[in-house]
Protein backbone atom coordinates (compact mmCIF):
# COMPACT_ATOMS: atom_id res chain seq x y z
CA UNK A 1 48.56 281.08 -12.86
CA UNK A 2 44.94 279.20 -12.65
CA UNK A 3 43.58 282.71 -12.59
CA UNK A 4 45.09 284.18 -15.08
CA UNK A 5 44.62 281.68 -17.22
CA UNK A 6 40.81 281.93 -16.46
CA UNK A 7 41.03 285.77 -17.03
CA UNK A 8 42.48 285.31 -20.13
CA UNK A 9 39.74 282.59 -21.45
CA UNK A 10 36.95 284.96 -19.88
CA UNK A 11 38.22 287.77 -21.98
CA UNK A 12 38.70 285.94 -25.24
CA UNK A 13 35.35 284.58 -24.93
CA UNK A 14 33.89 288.44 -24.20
CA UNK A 15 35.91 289.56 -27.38
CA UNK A 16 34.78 286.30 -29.22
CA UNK A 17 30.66 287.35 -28.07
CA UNK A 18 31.41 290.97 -29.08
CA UNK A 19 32.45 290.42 -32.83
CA UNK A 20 29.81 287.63 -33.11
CA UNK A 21 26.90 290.15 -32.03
CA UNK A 22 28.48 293.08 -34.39
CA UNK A 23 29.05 290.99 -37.42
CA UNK A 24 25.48 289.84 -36.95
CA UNK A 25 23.46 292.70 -35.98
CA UNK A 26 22.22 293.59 -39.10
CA UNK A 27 21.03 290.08 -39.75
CA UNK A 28 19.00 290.10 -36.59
CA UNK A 29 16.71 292.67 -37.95
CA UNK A 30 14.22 294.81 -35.68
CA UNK A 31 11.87 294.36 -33.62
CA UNK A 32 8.67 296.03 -34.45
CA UNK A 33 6.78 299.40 -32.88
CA UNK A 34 4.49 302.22 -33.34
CA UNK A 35 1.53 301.33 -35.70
CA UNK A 36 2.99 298.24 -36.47
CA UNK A 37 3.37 296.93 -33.24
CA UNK A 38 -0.77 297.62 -32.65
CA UNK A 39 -1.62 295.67 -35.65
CA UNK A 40 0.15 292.85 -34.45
CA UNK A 41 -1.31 293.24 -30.79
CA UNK A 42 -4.98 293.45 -32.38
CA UNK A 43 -4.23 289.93 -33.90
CA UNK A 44 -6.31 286.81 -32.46
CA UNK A 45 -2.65 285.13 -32.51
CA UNK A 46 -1.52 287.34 -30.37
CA UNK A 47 -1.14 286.66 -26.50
CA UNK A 48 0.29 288.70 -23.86
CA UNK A 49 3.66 289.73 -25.70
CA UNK A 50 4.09 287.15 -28.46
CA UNK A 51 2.36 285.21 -31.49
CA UNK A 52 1.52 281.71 -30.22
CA UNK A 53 -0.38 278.69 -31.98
CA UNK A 54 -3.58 277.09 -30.98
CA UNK A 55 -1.85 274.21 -30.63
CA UNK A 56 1.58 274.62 -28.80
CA UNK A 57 4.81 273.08 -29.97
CA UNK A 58 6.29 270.26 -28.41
CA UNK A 59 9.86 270.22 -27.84
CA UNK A 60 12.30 267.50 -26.38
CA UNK A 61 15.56 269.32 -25.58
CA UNK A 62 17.62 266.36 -24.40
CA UNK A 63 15.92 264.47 -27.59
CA UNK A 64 16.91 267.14 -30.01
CA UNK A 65 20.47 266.94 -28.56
CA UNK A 66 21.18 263.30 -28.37
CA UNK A 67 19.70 263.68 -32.33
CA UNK A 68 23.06 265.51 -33.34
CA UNK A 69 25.05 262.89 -32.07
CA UNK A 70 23.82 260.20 -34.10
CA UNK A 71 23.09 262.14 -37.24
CA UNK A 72 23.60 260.27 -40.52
CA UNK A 73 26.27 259.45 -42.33
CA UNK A 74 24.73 260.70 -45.78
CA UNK A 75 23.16 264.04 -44.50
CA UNK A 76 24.89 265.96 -46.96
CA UNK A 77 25.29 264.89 -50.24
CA UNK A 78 29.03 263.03 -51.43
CA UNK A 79 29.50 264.47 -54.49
CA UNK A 80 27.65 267.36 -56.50
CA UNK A 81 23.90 267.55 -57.17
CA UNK A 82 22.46 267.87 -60.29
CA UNK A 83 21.36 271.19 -60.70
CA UNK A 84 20.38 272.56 -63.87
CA UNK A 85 20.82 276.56 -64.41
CA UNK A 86 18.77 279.32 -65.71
CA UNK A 87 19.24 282.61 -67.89
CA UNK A 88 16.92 285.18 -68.33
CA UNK A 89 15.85 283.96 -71.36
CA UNK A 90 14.75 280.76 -70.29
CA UNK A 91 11.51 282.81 -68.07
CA UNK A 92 10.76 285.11 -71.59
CA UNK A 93 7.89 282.52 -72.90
CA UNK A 94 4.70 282.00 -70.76
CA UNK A 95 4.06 278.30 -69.18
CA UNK A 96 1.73 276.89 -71.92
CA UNK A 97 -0.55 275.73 -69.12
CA UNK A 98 -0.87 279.02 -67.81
CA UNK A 99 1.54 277.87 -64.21
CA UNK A 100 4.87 277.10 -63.87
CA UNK A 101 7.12 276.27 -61.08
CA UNK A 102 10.95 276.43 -60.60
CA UNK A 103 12.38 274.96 -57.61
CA UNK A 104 15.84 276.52 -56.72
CA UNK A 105 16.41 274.32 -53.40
CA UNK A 106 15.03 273.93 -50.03
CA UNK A 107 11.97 276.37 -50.09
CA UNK A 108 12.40 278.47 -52.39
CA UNK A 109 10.58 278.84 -55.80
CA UNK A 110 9.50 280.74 -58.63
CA UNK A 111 5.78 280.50 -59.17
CA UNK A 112 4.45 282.26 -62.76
CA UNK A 113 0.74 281.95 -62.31
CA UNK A 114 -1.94 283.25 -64.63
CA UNK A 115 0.13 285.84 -65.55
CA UNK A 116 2.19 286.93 -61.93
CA UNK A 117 4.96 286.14 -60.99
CA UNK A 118 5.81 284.92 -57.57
CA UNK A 119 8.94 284.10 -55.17
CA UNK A 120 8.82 282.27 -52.45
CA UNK A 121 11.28 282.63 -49.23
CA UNK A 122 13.79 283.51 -51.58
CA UNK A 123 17.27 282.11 -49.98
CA UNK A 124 20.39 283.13 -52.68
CA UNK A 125 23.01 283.66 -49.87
CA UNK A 126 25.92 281.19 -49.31
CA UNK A 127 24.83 280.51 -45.38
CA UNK A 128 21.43 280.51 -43.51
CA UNK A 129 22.83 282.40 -40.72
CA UNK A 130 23.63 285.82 -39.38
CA UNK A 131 27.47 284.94 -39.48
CA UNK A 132 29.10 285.15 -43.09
CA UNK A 133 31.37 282.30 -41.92
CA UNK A 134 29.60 280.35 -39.97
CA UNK A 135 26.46 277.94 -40.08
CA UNK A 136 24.68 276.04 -42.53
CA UNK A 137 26.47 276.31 -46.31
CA UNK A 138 24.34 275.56 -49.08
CA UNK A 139 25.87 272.58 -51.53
CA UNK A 140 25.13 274.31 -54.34
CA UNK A 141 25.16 278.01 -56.55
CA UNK A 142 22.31 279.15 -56.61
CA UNK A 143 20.15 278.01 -59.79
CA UNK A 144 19.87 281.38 -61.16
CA UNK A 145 20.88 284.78 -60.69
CA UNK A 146 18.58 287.25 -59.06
CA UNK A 147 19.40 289.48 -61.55
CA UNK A 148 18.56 286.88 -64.27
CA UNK A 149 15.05 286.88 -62.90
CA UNK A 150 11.94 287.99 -64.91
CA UNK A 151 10.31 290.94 -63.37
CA UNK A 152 8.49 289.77 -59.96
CA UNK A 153 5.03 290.73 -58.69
CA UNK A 154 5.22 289.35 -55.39
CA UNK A 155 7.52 288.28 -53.00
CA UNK A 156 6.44 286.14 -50.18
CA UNK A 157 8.07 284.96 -47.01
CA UNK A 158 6.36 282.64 -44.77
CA UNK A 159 8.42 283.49 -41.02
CA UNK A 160 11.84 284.95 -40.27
CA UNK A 161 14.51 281.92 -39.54
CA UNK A 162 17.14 282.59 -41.27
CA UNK A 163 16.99 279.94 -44.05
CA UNK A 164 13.62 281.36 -44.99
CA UNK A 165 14.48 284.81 -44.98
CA UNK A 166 17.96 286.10 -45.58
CA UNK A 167 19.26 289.31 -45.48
CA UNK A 168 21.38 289.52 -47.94
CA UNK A 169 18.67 288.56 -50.53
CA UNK A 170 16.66 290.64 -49.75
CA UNK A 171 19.23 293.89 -49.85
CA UNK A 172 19.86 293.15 -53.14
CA UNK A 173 15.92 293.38 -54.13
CA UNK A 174 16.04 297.14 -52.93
CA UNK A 175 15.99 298.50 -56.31
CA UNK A 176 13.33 296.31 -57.35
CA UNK A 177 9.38 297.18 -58.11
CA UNK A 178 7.94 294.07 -56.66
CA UNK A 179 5.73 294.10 -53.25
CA UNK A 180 6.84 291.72 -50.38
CA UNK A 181 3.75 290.19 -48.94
CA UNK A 182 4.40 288.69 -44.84
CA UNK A 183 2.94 288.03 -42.16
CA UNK A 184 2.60 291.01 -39.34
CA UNK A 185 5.81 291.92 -37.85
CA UNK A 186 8.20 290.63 -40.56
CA UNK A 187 7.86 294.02 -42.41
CA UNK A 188 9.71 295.72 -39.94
CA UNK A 189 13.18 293.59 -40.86
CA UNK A 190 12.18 294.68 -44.29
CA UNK A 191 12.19 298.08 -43.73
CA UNK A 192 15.23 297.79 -41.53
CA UNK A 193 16.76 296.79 -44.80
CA UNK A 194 16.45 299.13 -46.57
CA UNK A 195 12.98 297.87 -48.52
CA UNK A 196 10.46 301.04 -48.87
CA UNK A 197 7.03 300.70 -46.92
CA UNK A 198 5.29 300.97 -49.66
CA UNK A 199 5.99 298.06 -50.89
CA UNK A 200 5.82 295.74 -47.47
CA UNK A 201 2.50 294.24 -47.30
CA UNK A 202 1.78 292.52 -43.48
CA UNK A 203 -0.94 290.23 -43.15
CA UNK A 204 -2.63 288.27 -40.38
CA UNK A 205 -3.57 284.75 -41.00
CA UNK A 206 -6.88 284.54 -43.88
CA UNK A 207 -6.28 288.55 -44.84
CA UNK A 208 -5.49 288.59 -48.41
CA UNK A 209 -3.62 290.85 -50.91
CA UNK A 210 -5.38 291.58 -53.96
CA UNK A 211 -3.53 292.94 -57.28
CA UNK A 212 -4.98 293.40 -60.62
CA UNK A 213 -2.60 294.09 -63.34
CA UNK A 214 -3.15 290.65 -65.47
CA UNK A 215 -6.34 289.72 -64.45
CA UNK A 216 -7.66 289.14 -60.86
CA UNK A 217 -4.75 287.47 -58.40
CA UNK A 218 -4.68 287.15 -54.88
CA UNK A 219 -2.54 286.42 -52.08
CA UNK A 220 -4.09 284.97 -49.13
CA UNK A 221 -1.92 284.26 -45.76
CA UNK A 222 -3.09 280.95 -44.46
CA UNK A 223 -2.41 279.88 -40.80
CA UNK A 224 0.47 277.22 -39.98
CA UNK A 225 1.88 275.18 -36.59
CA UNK A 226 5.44 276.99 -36.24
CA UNK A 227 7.09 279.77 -34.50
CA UNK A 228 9.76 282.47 -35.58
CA UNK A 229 12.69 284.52 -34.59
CA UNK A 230 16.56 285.18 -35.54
CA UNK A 231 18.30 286.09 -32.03
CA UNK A 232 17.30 284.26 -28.79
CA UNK A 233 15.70 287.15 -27.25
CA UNK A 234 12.45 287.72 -30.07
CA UNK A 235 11.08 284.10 -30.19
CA UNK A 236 7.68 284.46 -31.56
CA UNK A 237 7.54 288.40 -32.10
CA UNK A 238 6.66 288.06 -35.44
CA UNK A 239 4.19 286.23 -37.07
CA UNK A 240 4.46 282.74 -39.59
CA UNK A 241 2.62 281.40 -42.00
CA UNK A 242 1.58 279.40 -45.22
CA UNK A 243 0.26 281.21 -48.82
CA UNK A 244 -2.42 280.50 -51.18
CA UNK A 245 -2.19 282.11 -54.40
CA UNK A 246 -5.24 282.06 -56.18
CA UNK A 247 -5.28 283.14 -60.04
CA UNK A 248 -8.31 283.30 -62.61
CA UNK A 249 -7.45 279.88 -63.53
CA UNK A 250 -5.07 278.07 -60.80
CA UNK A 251 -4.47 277.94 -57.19
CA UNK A 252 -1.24 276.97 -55.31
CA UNK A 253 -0.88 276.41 -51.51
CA UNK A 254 2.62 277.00 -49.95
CA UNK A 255 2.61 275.67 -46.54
CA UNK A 256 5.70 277.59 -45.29
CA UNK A 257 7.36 275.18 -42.59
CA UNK A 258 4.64 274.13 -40.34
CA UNK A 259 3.47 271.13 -38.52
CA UNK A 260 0.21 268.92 -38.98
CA UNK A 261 -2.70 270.82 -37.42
CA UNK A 262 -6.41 270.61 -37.97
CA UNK A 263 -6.86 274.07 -39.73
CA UNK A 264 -5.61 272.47 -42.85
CA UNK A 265 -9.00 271.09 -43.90
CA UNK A 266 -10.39 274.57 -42.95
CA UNK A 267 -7.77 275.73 -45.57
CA UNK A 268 -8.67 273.21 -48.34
CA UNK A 269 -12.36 273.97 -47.40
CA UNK A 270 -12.21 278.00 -47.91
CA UNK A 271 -9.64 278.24 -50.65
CA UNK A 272 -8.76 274.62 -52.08
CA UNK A 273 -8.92 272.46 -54.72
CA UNK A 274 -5.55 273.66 -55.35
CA UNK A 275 -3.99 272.83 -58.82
CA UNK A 276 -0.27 272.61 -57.12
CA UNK A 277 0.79 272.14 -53.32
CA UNK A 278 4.43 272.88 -52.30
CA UNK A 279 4.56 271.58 -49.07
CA UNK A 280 7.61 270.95 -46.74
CA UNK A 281 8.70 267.21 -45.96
CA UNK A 282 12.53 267.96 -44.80
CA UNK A 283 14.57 268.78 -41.64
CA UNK A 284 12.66 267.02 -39.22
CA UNK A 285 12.95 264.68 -35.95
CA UNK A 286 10.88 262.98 -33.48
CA UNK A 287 11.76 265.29 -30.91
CA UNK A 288 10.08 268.18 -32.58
CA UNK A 289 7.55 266.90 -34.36
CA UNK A 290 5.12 269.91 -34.66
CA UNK A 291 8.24 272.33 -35.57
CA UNK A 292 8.26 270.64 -39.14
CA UNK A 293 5.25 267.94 -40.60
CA UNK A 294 7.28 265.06 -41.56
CA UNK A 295 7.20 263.33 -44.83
CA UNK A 296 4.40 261.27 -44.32
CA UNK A 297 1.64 263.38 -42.55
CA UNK A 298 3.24 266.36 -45.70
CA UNK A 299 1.26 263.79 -47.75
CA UNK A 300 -1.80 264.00 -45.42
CA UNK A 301 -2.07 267.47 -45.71
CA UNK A 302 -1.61 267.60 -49.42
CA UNK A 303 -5.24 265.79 -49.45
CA UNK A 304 -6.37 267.99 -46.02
CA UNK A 305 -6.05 271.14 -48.22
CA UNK A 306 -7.59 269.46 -51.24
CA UNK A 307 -4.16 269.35 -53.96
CA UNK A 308 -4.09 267.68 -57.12
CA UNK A 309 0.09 267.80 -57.67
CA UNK A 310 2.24 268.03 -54.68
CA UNK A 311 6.02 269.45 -54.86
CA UNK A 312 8.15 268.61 -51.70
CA UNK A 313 10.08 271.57 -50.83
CA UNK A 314 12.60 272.24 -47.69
CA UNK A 315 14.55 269.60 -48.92
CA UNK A 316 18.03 269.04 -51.42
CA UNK A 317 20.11 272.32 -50.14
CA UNK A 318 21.26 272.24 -46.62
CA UNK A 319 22.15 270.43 -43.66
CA UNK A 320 19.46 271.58 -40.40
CA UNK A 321 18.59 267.95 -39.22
CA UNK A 322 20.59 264.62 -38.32
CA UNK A 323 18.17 262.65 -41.14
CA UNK A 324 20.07 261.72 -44.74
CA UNK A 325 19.73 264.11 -47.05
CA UNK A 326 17.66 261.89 -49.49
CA UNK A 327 15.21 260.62 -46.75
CA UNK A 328 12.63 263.19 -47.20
CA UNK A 329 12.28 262.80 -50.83
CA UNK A 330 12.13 258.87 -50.33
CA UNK A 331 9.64 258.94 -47.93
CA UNK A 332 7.21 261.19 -49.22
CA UNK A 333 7.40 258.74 -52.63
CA UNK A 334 6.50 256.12 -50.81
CA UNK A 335 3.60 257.48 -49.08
CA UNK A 336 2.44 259.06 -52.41
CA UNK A 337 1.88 256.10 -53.85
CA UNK A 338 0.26 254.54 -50.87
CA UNK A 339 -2.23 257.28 -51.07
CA UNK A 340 -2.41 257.90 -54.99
CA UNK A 341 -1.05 261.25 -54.85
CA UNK A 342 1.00 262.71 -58.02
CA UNK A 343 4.39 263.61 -56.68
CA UNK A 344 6.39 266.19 -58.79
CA UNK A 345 9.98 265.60 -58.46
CA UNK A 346 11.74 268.18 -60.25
CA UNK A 347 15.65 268.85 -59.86
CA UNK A 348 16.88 272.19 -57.99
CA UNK A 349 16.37 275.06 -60.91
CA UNK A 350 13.94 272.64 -63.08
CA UNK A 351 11.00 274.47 -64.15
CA UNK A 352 7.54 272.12 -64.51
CA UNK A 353 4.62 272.29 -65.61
CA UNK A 354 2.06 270.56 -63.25
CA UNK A 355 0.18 267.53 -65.48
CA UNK A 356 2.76 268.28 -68.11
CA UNK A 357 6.07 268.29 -67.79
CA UNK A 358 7.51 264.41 -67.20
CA UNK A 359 10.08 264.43 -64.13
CA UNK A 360 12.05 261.49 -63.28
CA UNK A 361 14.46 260.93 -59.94
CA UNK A 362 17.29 261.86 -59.94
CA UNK A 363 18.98 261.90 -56.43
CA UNK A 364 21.27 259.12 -55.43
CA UNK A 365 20.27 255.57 -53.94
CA UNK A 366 21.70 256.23 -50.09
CA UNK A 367 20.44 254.46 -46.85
CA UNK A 368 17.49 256.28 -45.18
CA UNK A 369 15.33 255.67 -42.09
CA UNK A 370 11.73 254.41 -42.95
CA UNK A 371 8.68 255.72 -41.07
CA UNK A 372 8.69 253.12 -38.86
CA UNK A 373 12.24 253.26 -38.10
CA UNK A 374 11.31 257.04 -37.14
CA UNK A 375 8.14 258.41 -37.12
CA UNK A 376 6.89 261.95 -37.16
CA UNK A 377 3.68 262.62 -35.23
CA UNK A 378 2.46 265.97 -34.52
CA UNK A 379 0.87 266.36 -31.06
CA UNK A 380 -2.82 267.73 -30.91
CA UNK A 381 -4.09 266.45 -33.76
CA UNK A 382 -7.27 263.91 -33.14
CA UNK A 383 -7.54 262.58 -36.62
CA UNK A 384 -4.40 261.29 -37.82
């Protein structure tokens, strides 16, 4: 009876494994080859048979485990946020300053600057995950329809986990007439859904995009401490990365998800003063502490890349860490004013105007661990 019993379990499981890896195929994209593949073995970030930082991750297994056991109480929010919503007509009149910024959750944004328009890892799916019925749910609709959207000039996505780049998303931006612009590798899950080549830009980290419809723009890909992949078997096969998108009149750094690392000043140096920074302060842990910057050492590189206005993103949509879901914002308000750095604080689908618009909190009063209680502290990095 033991036996079959086993048998039985051993099959279900197989079964089980079989459906998972067919319902999620598609969402694991491709792996790269031909010309593609060469550019991306050219690259100085390349080593042997994967992408790899100069400063290596470090990663506590049993840490990162333990972490999931003691997780919050208030990671998710209790009752709904306050998100406002969009039509199209709400994008039909320029920013008055010339930039504007609409921040639909977690990472993703719409940045109209000098004239272009600009996405940023768009995520409009219900779940960051290959599974349509499994993983991470997002607490709220999506701020605005992608079909509500003013015509788009760029697309850019900073690496390939799933709550960066999603599938489904981009599918439904087939039809479009916008270029993606992503670091080497990443334009081979584009074209693997269904996106045309011709209008997948790869770059390696400090090669730029240049477009001149409205007026000189550029997209530079700027280098950042992180690592990709979407099934267990392509860790680092494609390329990450940060953006800098440079206009005639403003500049705006997108870090992507990235730990502290030293090229940051080399960033701020070469491209900086930046009018805006959107830099990520959420889904983070001690046991990981390069994989994502922290709160606190977000603020750091705010001034390391020279920014005037920061906006905390990778925050306010989904659960991906045992920290409340409130924490990040908290902290990194706390450390701005240590430091005497303007934090914009916008609501998911609020669009600002950096120096102009007034934003005021608007997320709950729940408990949250201090930096002292748990600090983040990237490895490798002399000067902290």
């Amino acid at each position: 009876m033991f036996k079959k019993i086993t048998r039985f379990v051993a099959v279900a499981l197989l079964v089980a494994l079989t459906g998972l890896i067919i319902t999620g195929w598609s969402a694991f994209g491709k792996r790269a080859s031909g010309e593609r593949r060469q550019r991306m073995a050219a690259s100085p970030q390349w080593q042997a048979s994967q992408f790899e930082n100069p400063q290596p991750l470090k990663n506590d297994f049993w840490g990162a485990m333990a972490a999931m056991t003691r997780a919050s109480k208030f990671v998710a929010p209790s009752g709904p946020v306050p998100a406002l919503t969009h039509s199209s007509a709400d994008f039909r009149i320029a920013p008055e300053s010339g930039l504007r910024v609409t921040w639909f959750g977690h990472s993703s944004t719409l940045v109209e600057i000098d004239g272009y328009r600009v996405l940023t890892d768009p995520v409009f799916g219900e779940r960051v995950s290959p599974l349509p019925f499994a993983g991470p749910k997002r607490w709220y609709a999506p701020p605005v329809a992608l079909d509500d959207l003013p015509e788009i000039d760029a697309v850019v996505i900073s690496h390939d986990h799933y709550d960066h780049l999603d599938m489904q998303t981009v599918r439904q931006m087939r039809s479009w007439r916008n270029i993606f612009v992503v670091p080497l590798g990443m334009g081979a899950h584009l074209a693997y859904w269904g996106i045309p080549e011709s209008r997948i830009v790869e770059l390696d980290w400090w090669q730029e995009k240049a477009f001149s419809r409205a007026g000189a723009f550029k997209i530079v890909l700027t280098p950042a401490r992180h690592a990709s992949g979407r099934v267990l078997i392509d860790n680092n096969a494609k390329l990450w990365g940060g953006f800098a998108l440079i206009g005639a009149k403003h500049r705006v750094y997108y870090s992507g998800d990235t730990g502290l690392f030293p090229a940051m000043k080399e960033i701020g140096t070469k491209l900086g003063p930046f009018d805006l920074t959107m830099i990520e302060v959420g889904q983070y842990h001690r046991s990981w502490p390069d994989w994502h910057i922290g709160p606190e050492q977000a603020v750091k590189a705010h001034n390391w890349v020279r920014g005037r206005v920061m906006l905390p993103v990778h925050w306010g949509l989904f659960v991906l860490a045992a920290h409340s879901w409130t924490e990040p914002i908290e902290r990194v308000s706390k450390e701005a004013s240590l430091r005497s750095v303007t934090v914009a604080t916008p609501r998911p689908g609020q669009s600002f105007e950096p120096g102009i618009t007034r934003l005021n909190r608007w997320w709950p009063q729940v408990e949250w661990q201090t930096a002292q209680e748990h600090p983040i502290v990237s490895t490798q990095v002399n000067e902290q």
